[in-house]
C-alpha atoms as a PDB file:
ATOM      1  CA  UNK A   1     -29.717 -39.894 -67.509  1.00  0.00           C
ATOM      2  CA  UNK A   2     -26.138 -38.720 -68.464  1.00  0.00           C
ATOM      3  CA  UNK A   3     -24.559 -35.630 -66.769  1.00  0.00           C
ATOM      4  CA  UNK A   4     -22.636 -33.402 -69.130  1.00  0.00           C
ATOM      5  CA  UNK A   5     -18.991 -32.437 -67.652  1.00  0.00           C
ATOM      6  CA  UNK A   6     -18.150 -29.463 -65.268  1.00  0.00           C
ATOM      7  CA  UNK A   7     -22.207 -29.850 -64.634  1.00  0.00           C
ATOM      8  CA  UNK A   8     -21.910 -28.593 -60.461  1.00  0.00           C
ATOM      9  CA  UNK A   9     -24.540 -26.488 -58.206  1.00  0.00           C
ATOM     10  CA  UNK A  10     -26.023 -24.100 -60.692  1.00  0.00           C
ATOM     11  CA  UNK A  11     -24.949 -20.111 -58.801  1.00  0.00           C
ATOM     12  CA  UNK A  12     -27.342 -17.606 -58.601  1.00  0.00           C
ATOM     13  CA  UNK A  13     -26.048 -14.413 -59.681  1.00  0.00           C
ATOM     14  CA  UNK A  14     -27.735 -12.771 -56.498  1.00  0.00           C
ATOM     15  CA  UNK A  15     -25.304 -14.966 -54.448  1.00  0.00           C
ATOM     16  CA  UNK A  16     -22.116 -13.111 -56.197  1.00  0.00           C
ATOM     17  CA  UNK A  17     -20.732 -10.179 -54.143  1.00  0.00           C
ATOM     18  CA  UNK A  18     -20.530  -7.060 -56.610  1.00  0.00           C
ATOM     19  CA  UNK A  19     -18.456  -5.244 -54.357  1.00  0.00           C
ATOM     20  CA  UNK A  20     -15.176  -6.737 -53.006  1.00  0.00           C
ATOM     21  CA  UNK A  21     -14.615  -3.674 -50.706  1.00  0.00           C
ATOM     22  CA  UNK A  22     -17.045  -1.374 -48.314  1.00  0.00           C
ATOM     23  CA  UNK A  23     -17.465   1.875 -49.819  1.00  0.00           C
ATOM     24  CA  UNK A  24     -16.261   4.338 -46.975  1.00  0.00           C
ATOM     25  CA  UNK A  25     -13.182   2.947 -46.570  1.00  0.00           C
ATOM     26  CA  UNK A  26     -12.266   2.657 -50.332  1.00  0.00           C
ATOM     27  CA  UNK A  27     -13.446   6.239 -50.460  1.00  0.00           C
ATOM     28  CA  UNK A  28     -11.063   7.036 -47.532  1.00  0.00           C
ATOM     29  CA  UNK A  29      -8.038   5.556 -48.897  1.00  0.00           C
ATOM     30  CA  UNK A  30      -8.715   7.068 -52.534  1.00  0.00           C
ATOM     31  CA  UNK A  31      -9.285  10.338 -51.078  1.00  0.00           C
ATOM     32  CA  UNK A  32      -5.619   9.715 -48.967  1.00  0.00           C
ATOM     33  CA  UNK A  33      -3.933   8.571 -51.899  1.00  0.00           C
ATOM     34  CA  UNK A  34      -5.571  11.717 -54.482  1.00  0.00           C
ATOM     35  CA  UNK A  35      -4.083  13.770 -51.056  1.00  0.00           C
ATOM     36  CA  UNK A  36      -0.057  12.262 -50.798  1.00  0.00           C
ATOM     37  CA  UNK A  37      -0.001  12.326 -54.354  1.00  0.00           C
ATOM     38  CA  UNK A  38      -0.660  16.198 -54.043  1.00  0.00           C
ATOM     39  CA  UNK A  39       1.713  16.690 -51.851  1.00  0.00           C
ATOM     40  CA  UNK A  40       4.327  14.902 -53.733  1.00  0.00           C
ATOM     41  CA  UNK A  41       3.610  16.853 -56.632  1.00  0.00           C
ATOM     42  CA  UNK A  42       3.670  20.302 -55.176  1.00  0.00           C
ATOM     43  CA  UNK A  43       6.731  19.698 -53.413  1.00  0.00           C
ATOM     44  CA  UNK A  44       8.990  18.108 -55.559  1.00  0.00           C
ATOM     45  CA  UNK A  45       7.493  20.291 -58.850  1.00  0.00           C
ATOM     46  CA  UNK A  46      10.471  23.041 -60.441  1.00  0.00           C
ATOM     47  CA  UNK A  47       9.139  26.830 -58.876  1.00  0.00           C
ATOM     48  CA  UNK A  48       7.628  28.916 -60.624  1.00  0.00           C
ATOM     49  CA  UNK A  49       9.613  32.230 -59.083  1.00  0.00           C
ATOM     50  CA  UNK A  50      12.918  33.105 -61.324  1.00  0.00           C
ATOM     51  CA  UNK A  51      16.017  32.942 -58.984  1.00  0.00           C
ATOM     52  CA  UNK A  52      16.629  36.276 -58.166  1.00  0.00           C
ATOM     53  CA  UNK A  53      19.431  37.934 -60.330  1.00  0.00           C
ATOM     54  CA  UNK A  54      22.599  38.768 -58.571  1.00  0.00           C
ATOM     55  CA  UNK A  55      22.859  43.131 -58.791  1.00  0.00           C
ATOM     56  CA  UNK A  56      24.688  44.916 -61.852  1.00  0.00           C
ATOM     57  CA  UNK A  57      28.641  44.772 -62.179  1.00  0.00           C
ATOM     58  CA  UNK A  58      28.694  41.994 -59.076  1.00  0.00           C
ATOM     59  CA  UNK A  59      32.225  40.970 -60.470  1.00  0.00           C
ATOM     60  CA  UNK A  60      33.529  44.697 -59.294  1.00  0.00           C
ATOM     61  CA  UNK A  61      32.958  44.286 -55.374  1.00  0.00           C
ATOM     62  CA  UNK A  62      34.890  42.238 -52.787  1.00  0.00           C
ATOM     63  CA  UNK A  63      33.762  39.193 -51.665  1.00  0.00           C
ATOM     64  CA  UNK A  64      34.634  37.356 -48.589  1.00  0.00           C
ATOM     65  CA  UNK A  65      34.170  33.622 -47.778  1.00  0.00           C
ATOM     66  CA  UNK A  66      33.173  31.917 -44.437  1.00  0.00           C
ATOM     67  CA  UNK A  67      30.265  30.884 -41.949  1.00  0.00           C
ATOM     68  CA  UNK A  68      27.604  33.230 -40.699  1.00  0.00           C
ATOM     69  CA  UNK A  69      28.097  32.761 -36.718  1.00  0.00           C
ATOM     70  CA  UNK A  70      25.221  35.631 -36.689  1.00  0.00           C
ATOM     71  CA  UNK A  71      21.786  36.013 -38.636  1.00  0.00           C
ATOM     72  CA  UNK A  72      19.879  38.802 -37.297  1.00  0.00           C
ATOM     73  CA  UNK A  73      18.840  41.070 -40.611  1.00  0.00           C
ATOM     74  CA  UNK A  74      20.441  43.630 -41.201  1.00  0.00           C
ATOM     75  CA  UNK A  75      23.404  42.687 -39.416  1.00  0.00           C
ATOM     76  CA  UNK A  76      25.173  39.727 -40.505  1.00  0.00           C
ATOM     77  CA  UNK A  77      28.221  38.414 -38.787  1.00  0.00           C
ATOM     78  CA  UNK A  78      30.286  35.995 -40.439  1.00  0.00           C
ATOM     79  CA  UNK A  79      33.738  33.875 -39.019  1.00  0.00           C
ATOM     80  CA  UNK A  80      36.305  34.305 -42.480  1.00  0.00           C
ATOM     81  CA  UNK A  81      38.366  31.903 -43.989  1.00  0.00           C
ATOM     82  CA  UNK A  82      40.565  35.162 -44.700  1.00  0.00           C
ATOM     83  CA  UNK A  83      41.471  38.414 -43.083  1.00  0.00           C
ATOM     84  CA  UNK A  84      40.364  41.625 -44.392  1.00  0.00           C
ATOM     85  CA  UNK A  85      41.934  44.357 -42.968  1.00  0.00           C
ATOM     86  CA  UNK A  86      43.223  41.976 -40.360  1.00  0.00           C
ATOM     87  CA  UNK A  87      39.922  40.374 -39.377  1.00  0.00           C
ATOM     88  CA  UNK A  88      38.251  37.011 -39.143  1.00  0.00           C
ATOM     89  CA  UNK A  89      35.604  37.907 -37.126  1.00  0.00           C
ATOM     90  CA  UNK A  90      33.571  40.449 -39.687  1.00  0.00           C
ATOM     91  CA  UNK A  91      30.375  42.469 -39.178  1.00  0.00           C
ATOM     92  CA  UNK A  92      28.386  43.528 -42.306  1.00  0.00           C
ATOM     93  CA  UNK A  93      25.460  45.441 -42.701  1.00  0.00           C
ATOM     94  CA  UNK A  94      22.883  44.659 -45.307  1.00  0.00           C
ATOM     95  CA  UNK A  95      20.955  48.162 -46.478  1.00  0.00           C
ATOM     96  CA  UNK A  96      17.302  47.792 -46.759  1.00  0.00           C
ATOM     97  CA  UNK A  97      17.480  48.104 -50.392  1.00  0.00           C
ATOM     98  CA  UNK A  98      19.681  45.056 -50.813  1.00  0.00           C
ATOM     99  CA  UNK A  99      17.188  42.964 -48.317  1.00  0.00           C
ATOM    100  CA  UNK A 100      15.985  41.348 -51.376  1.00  0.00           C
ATOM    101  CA  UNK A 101      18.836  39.137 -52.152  1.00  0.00           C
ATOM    102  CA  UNK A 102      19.518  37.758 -48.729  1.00  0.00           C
ATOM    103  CA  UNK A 103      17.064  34.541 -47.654  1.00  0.00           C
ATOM    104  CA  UNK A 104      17.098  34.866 -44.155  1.00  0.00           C
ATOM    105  CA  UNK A 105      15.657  31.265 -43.449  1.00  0.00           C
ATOM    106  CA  UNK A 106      18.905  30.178 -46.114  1.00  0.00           C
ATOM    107  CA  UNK A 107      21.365  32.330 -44.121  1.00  0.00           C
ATOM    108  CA  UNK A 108      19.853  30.752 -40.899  1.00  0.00           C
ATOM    109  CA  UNK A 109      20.171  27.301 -42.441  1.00  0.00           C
ATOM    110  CA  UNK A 110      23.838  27.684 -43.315  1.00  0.00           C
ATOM    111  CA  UNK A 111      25.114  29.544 -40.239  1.00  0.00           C
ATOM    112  CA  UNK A 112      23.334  26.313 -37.987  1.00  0.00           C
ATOM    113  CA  UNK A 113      25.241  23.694 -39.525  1.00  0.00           C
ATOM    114  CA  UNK A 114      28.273  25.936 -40.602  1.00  0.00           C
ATOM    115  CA  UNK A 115      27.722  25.508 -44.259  1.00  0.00           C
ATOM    116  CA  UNK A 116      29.907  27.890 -46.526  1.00  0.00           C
ATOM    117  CA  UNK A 117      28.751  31.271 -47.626  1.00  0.00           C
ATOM    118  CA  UNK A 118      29.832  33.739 -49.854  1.00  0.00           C
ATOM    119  CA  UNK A 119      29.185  37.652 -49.121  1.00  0.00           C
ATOM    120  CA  UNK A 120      29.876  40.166 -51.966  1.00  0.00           C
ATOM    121  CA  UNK A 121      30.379  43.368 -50.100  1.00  0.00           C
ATOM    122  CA  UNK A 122      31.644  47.475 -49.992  1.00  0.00           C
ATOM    123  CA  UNK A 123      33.110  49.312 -47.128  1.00  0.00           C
ATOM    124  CA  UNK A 124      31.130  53.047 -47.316  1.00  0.00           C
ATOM    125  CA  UNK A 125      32.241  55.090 -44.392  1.00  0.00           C
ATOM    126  CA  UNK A 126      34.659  52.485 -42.662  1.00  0.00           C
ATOM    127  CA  UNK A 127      31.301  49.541 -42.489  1.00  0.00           C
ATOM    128  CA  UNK A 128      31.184  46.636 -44.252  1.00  0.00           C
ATOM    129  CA  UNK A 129      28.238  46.675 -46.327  1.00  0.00           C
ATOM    130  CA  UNK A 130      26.851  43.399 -47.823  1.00  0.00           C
ATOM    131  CA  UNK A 131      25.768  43.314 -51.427  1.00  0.00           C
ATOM    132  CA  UNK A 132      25.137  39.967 -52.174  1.00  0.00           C
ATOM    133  CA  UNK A 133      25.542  36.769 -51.190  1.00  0.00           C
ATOM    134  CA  UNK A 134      25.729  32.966 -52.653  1.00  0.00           C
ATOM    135  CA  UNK A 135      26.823  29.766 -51.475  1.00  0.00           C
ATOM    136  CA  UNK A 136      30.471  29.663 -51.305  1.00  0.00           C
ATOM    137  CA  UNK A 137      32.167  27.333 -53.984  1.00  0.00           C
ATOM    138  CA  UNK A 138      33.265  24.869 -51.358  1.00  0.00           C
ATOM    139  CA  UNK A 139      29.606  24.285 -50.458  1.00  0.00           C
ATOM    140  CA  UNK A 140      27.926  24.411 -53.807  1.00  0.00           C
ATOM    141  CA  UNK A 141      30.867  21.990 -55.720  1.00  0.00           C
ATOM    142  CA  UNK A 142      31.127  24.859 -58.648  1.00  0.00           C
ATOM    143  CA  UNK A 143      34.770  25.247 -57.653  1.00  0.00           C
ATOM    144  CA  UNK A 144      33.868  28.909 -59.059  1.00  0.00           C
END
């Protein structure tokens, strides 16, 4: 009797694993993987709040540039690059109206690790009074 060629052990299709992994930990993983990828996605997607716009006729008040030594809102205290009125060291009060435009956590942020800031302001009644504020050209690389 003649064999035919590649003739071997015939395999029983009961002896053939159908699963190559356990179920609970495949389930795990997938579950940890749907989860980081989640994550990922929320934090690195654009927001879906408009930057806040900066108040009418900004262009018409004074603005001052330097680090926040001081975040407690509503007082602000900020070291100048400049003088005004022969200061560096400069208190401003923010008015509870104009709360919206200053980001406390930001402000805290930038007066830690001395970053730049830019405070748009008005002096009513001898006070500084901060309008606005953005990130001072030097720190955002504008050059505005």
């Amino acid at each position: 009797m003649r064999k035919s060629p590649g003739a071997g052990p015939a395999v029983l299709l009961e002896d053939v694993p159908t699963k190559p992994w356990a179920f609970w930990p495949t389930s795990i993983g997938a579950f940890a993987l749907a989860a980081l990828l989640g994550v990922g996605i929320w934090l690195f997607s654009p927001s879906d709040l408009s930057e806040i716009q900066p108040p009418p006729n900004i262009e018409s008040y004074d603005y001052v540039d330097g680090v926040l030594s001081e975040v407690q809102l509503p007082i602000l205290v900020m070291n100048a690059y400049d003088t005004v009125e022969g200061e560096e060291k400069l208190t401003f009060r923010v008015p509870e109206a104009n709360l919206r435009y200053f980001d406390v956590v930001h402000l805290r942020a930038h007066s830690s690790i001395g970053l730049p800031t830019r405070l748009y302001y008005e002096r009513i009644k001898g006070e500084l009074v901060a309008v606005y504020k953005v990130d001072a050209p030097a720190n955002s690389g504008s050059g505005q």
